[in-house]
Protein backbone atom coordinates (compact mmCIF):
# COMPACT_ATOMS: atom_id res chain seq x y z
CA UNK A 1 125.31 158.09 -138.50
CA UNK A 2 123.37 155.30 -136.98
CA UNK A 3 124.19 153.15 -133.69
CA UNK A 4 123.86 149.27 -134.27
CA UNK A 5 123.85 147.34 -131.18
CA UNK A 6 124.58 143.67 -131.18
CA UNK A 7 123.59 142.10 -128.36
CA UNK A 8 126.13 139.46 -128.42
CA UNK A 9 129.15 138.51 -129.08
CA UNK A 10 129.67 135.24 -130.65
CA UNK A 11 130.08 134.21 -133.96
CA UNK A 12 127.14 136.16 -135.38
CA UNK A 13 127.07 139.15 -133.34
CA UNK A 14 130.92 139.63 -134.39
CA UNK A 15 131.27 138.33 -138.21
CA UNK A 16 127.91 141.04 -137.88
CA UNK A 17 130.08 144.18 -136.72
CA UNK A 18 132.76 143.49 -138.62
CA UNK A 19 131.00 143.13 -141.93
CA UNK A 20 128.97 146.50 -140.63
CA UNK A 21 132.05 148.39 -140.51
CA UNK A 22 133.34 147.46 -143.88
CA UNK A 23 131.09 149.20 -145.61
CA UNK A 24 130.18 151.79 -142.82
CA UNK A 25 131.08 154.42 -140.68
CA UNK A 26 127.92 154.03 -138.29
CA UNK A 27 128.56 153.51 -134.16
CA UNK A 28 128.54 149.73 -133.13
CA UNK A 29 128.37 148.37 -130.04
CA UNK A 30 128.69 145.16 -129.07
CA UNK A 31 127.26 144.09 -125.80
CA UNK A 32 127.98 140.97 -123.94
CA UNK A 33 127.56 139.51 -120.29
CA UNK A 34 130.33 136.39 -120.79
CA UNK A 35 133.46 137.76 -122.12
CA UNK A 36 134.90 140.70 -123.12
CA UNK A 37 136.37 139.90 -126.40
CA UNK A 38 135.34 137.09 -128.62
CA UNK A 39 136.73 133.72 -128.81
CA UNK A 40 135.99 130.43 -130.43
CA UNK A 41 133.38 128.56 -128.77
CA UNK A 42 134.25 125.51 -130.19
CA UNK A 43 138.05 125.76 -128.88
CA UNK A 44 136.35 125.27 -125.24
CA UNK A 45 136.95 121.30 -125.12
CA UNK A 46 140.51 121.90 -126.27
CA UNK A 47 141.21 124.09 -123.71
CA UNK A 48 140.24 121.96 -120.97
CA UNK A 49 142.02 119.34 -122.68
CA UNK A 50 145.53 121.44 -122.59
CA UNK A 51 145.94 121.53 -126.04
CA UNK A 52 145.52 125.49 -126.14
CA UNK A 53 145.01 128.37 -123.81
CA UNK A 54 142.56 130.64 -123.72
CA UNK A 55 144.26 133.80 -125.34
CA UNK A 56 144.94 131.12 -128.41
CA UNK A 57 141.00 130.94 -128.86
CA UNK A 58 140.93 135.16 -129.80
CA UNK A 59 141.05 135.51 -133.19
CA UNK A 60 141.67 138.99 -133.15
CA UNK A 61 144.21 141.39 -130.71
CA UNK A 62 142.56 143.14 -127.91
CA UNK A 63 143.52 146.21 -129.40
CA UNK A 64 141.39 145.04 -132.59
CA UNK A 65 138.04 146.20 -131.26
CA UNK A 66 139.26 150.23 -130.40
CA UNK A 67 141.20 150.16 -133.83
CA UNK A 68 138.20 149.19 -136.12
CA UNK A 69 136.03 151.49 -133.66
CA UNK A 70 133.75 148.64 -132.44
CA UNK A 71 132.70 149.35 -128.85
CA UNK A 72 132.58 146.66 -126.27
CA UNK A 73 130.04 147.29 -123.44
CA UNK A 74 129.79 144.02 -120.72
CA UNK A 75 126.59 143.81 -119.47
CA UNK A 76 123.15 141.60 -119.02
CA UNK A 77 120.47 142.86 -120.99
CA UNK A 78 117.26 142.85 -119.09
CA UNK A 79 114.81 143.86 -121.42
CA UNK A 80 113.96 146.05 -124.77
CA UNK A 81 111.99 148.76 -124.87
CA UNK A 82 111.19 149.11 -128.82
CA UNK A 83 109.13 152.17 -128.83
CA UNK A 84 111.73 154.21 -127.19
CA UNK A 85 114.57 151.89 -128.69
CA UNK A 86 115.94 151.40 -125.29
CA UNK A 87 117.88 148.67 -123.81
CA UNK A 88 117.52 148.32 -120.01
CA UNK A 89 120.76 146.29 -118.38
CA UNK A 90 120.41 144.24 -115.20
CA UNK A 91 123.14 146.48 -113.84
CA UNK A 92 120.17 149.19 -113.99
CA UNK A 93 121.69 151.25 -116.37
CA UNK A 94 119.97 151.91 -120.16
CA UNK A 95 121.34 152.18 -123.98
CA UNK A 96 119.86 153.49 -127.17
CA UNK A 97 119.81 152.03 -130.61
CA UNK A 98 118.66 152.82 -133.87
CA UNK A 99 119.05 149.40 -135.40
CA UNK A 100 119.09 146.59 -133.20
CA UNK A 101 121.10 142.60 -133.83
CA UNK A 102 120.04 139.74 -131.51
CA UNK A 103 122.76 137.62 -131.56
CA UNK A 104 122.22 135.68 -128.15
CA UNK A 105 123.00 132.33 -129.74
CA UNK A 106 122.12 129.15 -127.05
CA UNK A 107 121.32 127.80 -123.22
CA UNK A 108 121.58 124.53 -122.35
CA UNK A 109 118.42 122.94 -121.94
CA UNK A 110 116.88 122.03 -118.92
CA UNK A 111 113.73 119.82 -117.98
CA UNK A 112 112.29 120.25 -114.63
CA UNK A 113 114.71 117.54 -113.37
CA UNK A 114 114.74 117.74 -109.29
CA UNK A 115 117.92 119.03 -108.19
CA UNK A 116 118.68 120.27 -111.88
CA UNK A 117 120.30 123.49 -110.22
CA UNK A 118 122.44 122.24 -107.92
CA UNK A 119 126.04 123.10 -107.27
CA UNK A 120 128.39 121.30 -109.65
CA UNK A 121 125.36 120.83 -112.36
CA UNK A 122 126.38 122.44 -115.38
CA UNK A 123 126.24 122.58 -119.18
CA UNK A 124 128.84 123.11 -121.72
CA UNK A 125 128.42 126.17 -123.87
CA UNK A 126 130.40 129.05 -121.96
CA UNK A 127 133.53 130.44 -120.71
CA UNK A 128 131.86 130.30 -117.29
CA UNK A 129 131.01 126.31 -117.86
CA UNK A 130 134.46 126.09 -118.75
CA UNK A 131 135.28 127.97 -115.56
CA UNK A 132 133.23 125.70 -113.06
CA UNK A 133 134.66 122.48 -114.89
CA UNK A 134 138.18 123.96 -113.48
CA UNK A 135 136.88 123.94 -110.51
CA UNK A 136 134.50 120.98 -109.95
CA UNK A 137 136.86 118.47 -112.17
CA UNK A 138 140.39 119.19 -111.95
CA UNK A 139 141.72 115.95 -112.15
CA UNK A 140 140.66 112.82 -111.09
CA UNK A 141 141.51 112.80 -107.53
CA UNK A 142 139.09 116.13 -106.90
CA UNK A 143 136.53 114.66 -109.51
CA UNK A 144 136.45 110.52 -108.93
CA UNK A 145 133.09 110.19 -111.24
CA UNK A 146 131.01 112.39 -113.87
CA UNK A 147 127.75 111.65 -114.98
CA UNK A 148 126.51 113.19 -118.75
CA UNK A 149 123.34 113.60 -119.21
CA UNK A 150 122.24 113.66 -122.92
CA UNK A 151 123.73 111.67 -126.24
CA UNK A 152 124.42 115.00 -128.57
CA UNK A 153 127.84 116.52 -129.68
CA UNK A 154 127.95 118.56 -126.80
CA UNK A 155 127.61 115.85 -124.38
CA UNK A 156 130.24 113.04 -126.48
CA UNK A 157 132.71 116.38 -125.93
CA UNK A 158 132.31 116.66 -122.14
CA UNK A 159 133.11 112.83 -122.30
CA UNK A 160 136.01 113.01 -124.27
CA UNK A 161 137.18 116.35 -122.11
CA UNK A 162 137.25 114.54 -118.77
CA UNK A 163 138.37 111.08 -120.16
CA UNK A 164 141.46 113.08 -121.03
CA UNK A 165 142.12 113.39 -117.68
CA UNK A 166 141.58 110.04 -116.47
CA UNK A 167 137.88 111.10 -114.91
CA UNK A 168 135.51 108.08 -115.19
CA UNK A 169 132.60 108.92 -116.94
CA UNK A 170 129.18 107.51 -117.27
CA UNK A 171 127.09 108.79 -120.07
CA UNK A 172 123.41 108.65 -119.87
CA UNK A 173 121.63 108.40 -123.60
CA UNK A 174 117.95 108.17 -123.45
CA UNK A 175 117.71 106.48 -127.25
CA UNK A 176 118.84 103.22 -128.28
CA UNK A 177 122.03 103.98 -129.80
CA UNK A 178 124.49 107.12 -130.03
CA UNK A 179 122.33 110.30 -131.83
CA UNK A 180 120.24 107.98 -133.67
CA UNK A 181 117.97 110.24 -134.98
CA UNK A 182 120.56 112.14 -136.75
CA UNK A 183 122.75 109.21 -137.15
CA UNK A 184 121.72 106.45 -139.22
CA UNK A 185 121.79 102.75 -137.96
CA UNK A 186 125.54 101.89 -138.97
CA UNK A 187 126.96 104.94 -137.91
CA UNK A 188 125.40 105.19 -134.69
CA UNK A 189 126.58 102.05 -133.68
CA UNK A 190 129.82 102.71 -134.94
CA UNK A 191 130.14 105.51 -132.75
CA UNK A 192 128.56 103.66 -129.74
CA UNK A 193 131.95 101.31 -130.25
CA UNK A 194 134.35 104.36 -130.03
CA UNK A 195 132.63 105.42 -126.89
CA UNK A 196 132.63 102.30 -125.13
CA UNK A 197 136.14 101.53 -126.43
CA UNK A 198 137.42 104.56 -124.77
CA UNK A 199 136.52 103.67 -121.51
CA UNK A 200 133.32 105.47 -121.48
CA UNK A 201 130.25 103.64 -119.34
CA UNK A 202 127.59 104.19 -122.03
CA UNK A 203 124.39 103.60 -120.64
CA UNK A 204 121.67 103.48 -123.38
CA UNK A 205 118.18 103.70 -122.76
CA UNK A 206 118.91 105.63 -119.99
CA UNK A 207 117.13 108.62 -118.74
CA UNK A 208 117.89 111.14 -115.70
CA UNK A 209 115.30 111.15 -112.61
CA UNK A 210 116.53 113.32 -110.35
CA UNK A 211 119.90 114.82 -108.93
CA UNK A 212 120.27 114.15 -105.70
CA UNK A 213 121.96 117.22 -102.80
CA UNK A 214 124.74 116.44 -100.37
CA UNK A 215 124.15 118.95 -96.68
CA UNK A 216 126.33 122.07 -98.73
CA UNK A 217 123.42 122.02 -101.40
CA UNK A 218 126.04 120.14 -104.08
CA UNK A 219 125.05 117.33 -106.44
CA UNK A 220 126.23 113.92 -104.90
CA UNK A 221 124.59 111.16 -106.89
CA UNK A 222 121.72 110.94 -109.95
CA UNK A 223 118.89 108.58 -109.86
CA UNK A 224 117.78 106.66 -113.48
CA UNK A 225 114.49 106.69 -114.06
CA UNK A 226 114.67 102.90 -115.46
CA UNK A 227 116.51 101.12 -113.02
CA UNK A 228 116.35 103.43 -109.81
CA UNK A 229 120.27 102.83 -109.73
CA UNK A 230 122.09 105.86 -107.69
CA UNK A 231 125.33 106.23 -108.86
CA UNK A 232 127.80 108.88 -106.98
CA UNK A 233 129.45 111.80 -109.12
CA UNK A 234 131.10 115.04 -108.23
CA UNK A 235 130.11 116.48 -111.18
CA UNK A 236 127.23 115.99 -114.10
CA UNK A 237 127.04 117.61 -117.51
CA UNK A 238 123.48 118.42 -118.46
CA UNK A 239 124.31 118.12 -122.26
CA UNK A 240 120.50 117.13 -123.61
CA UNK A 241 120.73 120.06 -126.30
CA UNK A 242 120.23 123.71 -126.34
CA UNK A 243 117.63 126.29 -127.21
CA UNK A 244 117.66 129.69 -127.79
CA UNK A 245 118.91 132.00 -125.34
CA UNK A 246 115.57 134.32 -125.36
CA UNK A 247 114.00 134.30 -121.95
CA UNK A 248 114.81 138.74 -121.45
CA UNK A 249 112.78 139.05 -125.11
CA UNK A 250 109.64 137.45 -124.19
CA UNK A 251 107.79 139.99 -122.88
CA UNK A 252 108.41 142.31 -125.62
CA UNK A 253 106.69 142.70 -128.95
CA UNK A 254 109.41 140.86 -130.76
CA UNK A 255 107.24 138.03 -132.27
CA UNK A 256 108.73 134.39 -130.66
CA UNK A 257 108.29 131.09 -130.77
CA UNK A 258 111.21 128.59 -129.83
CA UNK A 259 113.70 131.46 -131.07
CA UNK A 260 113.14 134.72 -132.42
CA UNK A 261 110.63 134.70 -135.15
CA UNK A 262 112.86 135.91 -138.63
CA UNK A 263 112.11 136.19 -142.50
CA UNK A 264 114.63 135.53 -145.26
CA UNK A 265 116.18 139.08 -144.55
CA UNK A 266 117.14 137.70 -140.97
CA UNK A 267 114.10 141.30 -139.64
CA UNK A 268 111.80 140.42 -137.02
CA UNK A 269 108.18 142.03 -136.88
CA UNK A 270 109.56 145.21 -135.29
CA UNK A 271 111.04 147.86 -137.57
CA UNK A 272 115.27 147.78 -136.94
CA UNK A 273 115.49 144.91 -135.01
CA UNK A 274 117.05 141.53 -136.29
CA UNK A 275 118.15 138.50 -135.20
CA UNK A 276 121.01 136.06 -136.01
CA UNK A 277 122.49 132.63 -135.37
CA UNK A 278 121.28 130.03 -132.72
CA UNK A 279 118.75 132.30 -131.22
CA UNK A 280 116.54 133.11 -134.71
CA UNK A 281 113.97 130.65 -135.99
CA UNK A 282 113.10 131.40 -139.85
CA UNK A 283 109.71 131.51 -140.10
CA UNK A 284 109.48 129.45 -142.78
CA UNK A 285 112.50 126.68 -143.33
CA UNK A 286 114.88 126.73 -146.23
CA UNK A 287 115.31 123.24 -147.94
CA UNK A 288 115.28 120.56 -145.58
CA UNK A 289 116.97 122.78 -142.97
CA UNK A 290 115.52 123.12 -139.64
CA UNK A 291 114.25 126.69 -138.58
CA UNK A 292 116.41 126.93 -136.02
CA UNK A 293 120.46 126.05 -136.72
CA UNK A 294 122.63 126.08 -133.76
CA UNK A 295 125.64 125.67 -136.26
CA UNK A 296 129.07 127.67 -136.36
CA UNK A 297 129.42 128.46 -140.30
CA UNK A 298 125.03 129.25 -140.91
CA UNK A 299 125.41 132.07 -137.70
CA UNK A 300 128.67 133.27 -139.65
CA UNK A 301 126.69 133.69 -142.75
CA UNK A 302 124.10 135.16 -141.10
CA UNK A 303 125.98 137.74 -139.86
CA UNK A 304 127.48 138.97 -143.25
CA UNK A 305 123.83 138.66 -144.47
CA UNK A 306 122.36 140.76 -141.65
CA UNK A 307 125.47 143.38 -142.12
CA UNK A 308 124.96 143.64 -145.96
CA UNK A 309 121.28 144.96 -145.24
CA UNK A 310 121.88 147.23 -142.49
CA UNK A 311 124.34 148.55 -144.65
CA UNK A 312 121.91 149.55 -147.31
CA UNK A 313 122.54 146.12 -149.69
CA UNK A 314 119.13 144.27 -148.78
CA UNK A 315 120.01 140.94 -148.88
CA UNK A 316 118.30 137.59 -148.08
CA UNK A 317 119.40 134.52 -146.38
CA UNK A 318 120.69 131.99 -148.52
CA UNK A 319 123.16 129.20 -146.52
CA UNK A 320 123.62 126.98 -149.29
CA UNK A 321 123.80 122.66 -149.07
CA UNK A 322 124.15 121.53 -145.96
CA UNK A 323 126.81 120.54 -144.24
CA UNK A 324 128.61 119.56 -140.87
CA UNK A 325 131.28 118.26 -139.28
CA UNK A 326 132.21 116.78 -135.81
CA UNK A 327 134.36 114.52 -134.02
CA UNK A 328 133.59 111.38 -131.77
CA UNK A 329 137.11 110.75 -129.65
CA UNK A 330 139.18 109.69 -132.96
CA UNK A 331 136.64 109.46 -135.50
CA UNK A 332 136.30 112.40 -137.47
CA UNK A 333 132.71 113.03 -138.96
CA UNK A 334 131.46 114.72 -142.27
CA UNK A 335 128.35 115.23 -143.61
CA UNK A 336 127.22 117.23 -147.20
CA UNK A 337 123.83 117.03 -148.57
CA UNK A 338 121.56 114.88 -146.73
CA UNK A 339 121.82 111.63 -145.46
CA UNK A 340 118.80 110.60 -142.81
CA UNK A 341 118.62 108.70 -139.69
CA UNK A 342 115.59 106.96 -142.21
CA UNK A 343 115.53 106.35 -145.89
CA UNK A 344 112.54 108.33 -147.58
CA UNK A 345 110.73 106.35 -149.96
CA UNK A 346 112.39 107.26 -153.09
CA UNK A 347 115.95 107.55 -152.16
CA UNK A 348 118.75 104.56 -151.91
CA UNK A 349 121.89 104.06 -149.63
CA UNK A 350 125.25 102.52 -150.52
CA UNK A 351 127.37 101.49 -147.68
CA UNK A 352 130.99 100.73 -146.94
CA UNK A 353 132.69 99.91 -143.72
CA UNK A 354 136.41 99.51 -142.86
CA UNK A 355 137.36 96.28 -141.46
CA UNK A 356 138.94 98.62 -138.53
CA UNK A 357 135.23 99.95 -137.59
CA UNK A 358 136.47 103.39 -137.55
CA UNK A 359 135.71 103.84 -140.92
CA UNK A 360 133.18 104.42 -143.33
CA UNK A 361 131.26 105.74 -145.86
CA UNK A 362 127.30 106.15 -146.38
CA UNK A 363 125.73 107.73 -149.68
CA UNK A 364 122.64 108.64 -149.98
CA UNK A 365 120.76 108.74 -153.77
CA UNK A 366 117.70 109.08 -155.82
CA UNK A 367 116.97 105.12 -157.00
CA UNK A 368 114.76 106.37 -159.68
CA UNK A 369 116.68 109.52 -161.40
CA UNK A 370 119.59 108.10 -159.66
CA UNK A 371 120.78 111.93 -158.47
CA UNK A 372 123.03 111.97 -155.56
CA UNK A 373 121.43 113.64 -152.38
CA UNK A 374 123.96 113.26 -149.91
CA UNK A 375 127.15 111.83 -148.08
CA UNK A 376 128.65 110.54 -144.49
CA UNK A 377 131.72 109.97 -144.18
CA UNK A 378 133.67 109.28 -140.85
CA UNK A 379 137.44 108.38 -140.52
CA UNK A 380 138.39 109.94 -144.01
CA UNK A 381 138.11 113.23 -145.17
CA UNK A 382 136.70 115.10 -148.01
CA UNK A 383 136.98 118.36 -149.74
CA UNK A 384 133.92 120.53 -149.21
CA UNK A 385 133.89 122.24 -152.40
CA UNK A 386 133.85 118.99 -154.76
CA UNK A 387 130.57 117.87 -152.69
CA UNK A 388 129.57 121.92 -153.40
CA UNK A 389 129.80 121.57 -156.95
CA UNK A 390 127.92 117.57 -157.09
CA UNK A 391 125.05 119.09 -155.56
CA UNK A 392 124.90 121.97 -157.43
CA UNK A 393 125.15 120.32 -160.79
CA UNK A 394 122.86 117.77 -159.46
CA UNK A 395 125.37 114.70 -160.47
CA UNK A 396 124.34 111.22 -159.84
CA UNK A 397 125.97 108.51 -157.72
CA UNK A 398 127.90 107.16 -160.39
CA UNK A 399 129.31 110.04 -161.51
CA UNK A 400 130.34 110.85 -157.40
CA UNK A 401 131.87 107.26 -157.06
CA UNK A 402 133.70 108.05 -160.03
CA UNK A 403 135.22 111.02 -159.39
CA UNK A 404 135.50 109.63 -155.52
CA UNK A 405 139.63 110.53 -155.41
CA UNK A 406 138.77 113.98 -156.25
CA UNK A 407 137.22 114.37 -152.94
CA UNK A 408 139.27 113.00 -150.72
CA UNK A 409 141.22 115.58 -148.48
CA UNK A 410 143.44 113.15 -146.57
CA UNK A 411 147.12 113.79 -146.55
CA UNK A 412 149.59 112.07 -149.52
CA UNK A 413 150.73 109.40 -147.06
CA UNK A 414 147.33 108.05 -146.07
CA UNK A 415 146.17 105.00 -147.23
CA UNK A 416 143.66 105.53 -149.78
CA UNK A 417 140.24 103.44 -150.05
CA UNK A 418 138.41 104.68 -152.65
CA UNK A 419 138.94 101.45 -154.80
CA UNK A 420 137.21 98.68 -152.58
CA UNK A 421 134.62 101.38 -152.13
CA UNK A 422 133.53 101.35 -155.66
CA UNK A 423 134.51 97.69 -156.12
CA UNK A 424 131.84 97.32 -153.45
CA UNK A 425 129.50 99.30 -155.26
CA UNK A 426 130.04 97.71 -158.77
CA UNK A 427 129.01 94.17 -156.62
CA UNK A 428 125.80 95.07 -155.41
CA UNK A 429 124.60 97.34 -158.48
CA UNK A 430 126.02 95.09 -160.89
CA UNK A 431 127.57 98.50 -162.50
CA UNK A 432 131.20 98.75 -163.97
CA UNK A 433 132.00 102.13 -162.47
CA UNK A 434 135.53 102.92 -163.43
CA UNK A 435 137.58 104.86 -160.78
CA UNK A 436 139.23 107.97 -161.98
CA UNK A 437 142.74 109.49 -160.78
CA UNK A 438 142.91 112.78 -158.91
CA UNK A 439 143.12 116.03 -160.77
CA UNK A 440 142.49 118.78 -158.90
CA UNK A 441 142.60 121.77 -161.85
CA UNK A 442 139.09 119.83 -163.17
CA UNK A 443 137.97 120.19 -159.93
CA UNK A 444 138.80 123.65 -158.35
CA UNK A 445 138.38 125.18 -162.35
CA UNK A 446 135.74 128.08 -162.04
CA UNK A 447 131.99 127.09 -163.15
């Protein structure tokens, strides 16, 4: 019988140890220096927000873990020892494995601002952020200005987190417009309205010079690089991405570069020793994807991947079209295929905008072979697996505007738009796409 430790114990690490013990009766252990048991990191904000508590975020019983005879060890590892397969904790104690899961996931980043690590700087990634926000903003008579630093999903969160309790917030965005270079130009600006329209002092072109210290060592005020303006805060989110959590690996012969170096079987260059979720980097990308995904559902599939091949089932990576979601204050966000900040040369957009401007759709296609690549959609929702199937079968844009009530997810009672949107399309293609009714046995029948 083997001993897998997971060092970890996120999404991966955990959808990893569960899927090993499914189809095996080796030892795992499960190490981790935030919490004890697992919860769902991306319950944080509504935590803070008082829309759940903290027990509501465990998906499983505390008694789960001894039942399914996964062992729990907290701890910080140190450093790895791969000849001797030893694990050496900061709390100076030592474990052995015979296989070994990285499942570290993300840090926030940081970049050699002065003052950076201050008292009341922080990111947003862990229980312990989530902790310190407690403390440094309560409420808005303990916290009576935040400054965000960095125009990601992470930082529009933080926003929306303290807005909810009345905390003024100015939000620092070093581009243009809102995550333009995921974004492209109609949707970014859309979402620059929702941010500014909820109170939110959205600076743009706005970059962070230093953070400067009251007498106690605490952050009292940030500098832009720009303007020179000081503006006071009690608190700041640093929220200008992450990258992998790897720093206690690096002077190990695990192979790095921004993450840990992987193949399509998720094994690094040491024999019995992997590496899942935000913290791998494929060493060569799949698709269009980037090497390194810091996304929920791909370190979830990692982990069954990684389980299936410790488990004797060698089994390579395969995540499937891409896909995301997200939400900006009241604007829920979608994305399947792809759909860039930029066109490429051979591809086409359609777009359609709500008169409300919290609306819209953007499709991406091939203009020569006409084959659909990709969708936005923000403000209405749509069902994953009809987007699945288009991309598989490589259907075009007509055949997608078609069929466009088949994807649509929104409850009965919502008003339904997919009419004007292919009215609009028929206007500027000069097409006579004819908009079919909903029937969901076509589109949930097996292949």
């Amino acid at each position: 019988m083997a001993h897998i430790v997971i060092i970890g114990n996120g999404i991966s690490g955990v959808t990893a140890a569960r899927h090993i013990r499914k189809n095996s009766e080796n030892r795992i252990t499960v190490i981790s220096a935030e919490t004890k048991h697992f919860f769902s990191r991306t319950a944080l904000m509504y935590i803070y927000m008082g829309h759940m508590k903290y027990e509501h975020t465990k998906p499983y019983e505390d008694w789960f873990w001894k039942k399914n005879k996964i062992e729990l060890k907290q701890g910080f590892v140190n450093s790895i020892e791969t000849n001797s397969k030893t694990l050496h904790f900061a709390e100076g104690d030592t474990l052995q494995y015979d296989k070994l899961i990285i499942a570290t996931g993300s840090k926030p980043n940081k970049f050699g601002w002065p003052g950076q690590d201050l008292e009341c700087v922080q990111g947003l990634y862990s229980k312990q952020d989530l902790d310190s926000l407690e403390v440094y903003a309560p409420n808005n008579k303990a916290c009576k200005h935040a400054v965000i630093v960095g125009g990601g999903l992470i930082g529009i969160e933080l926003a929306e987190m303290l807005h909810s309790r009345h905390i003024p917030v100015t939000f620092l965005v070093r581009e243009s417009s809102f995550w333009n270079g995921v974004l492209p130009k109609e949707e970014s600006e859309m979402i620059n309205k929702e941010i500014i329209s909820n109170g939110i002092d959205l600076r743009l072109y706005s970059n962070l010079k230093e953070i400067i210290s009251d007498e106690n060592g605490k952050a009292k005020s940030i500098i832009i690089q720009e303007t020179g303006e000081e503006i006071p805060c009690d608190i700041i989110g640093l929220t200008a991405g992450v990258s992998p959590n790897i720093d206690f690996i690096k002077d190990s012969d695990i192979e790095t570069n921004r993450g840990v170096k992987v193949n399509r079987f998720l094994e690094t260059n040491i024999s019995d020793i992997y590496a899942i979720g935000d913290c791998a980097e494929q060493h060569e990308t799949i698709g269009y994807r980037r090497p390194i995904e810091a996304v929920w559902y791909t370190g979830r599939m990692m982990g069954e991947t990684v389980a299936q091949t410790i488990c004797g089932n060698r089994r390579a990576y395969n995540p499937g079209h891409w896909f995301n979601s997200a939400k900006f204050f009241d604007i829920e966000y979608q994305t399947y295929g792809w759909v860039w900040a930029q066109t490429k040369d051979n591809e086409a957009r359609f777009y359609w905008e709500h008169e409300s401007g919290k609306k819209c759709i953007h499709i991406n296609y091939d203009k020569n072979t006409r084959e659909f690549i990709g969708i936005n959609t923000f403000g209405i929702r749509m069902r994953h697996e009809f987007f699945d199937k288009v991309l598989t079968k490589k259907q075009s844009v007509e055949y997608v505007l078609e069929h466009l009530a088949d994807a649509n997810f929104d409850p009965e009672f919502y008003k339904l738009h997919e009419k004007e949107i292919v009215e609009k399309f028929n206007t500027e293609n000069d097409t006579n796409i004819q908009l079919k009714k909903r029937n969901w046995k076509r589109i949930f029948q097996p292949n």
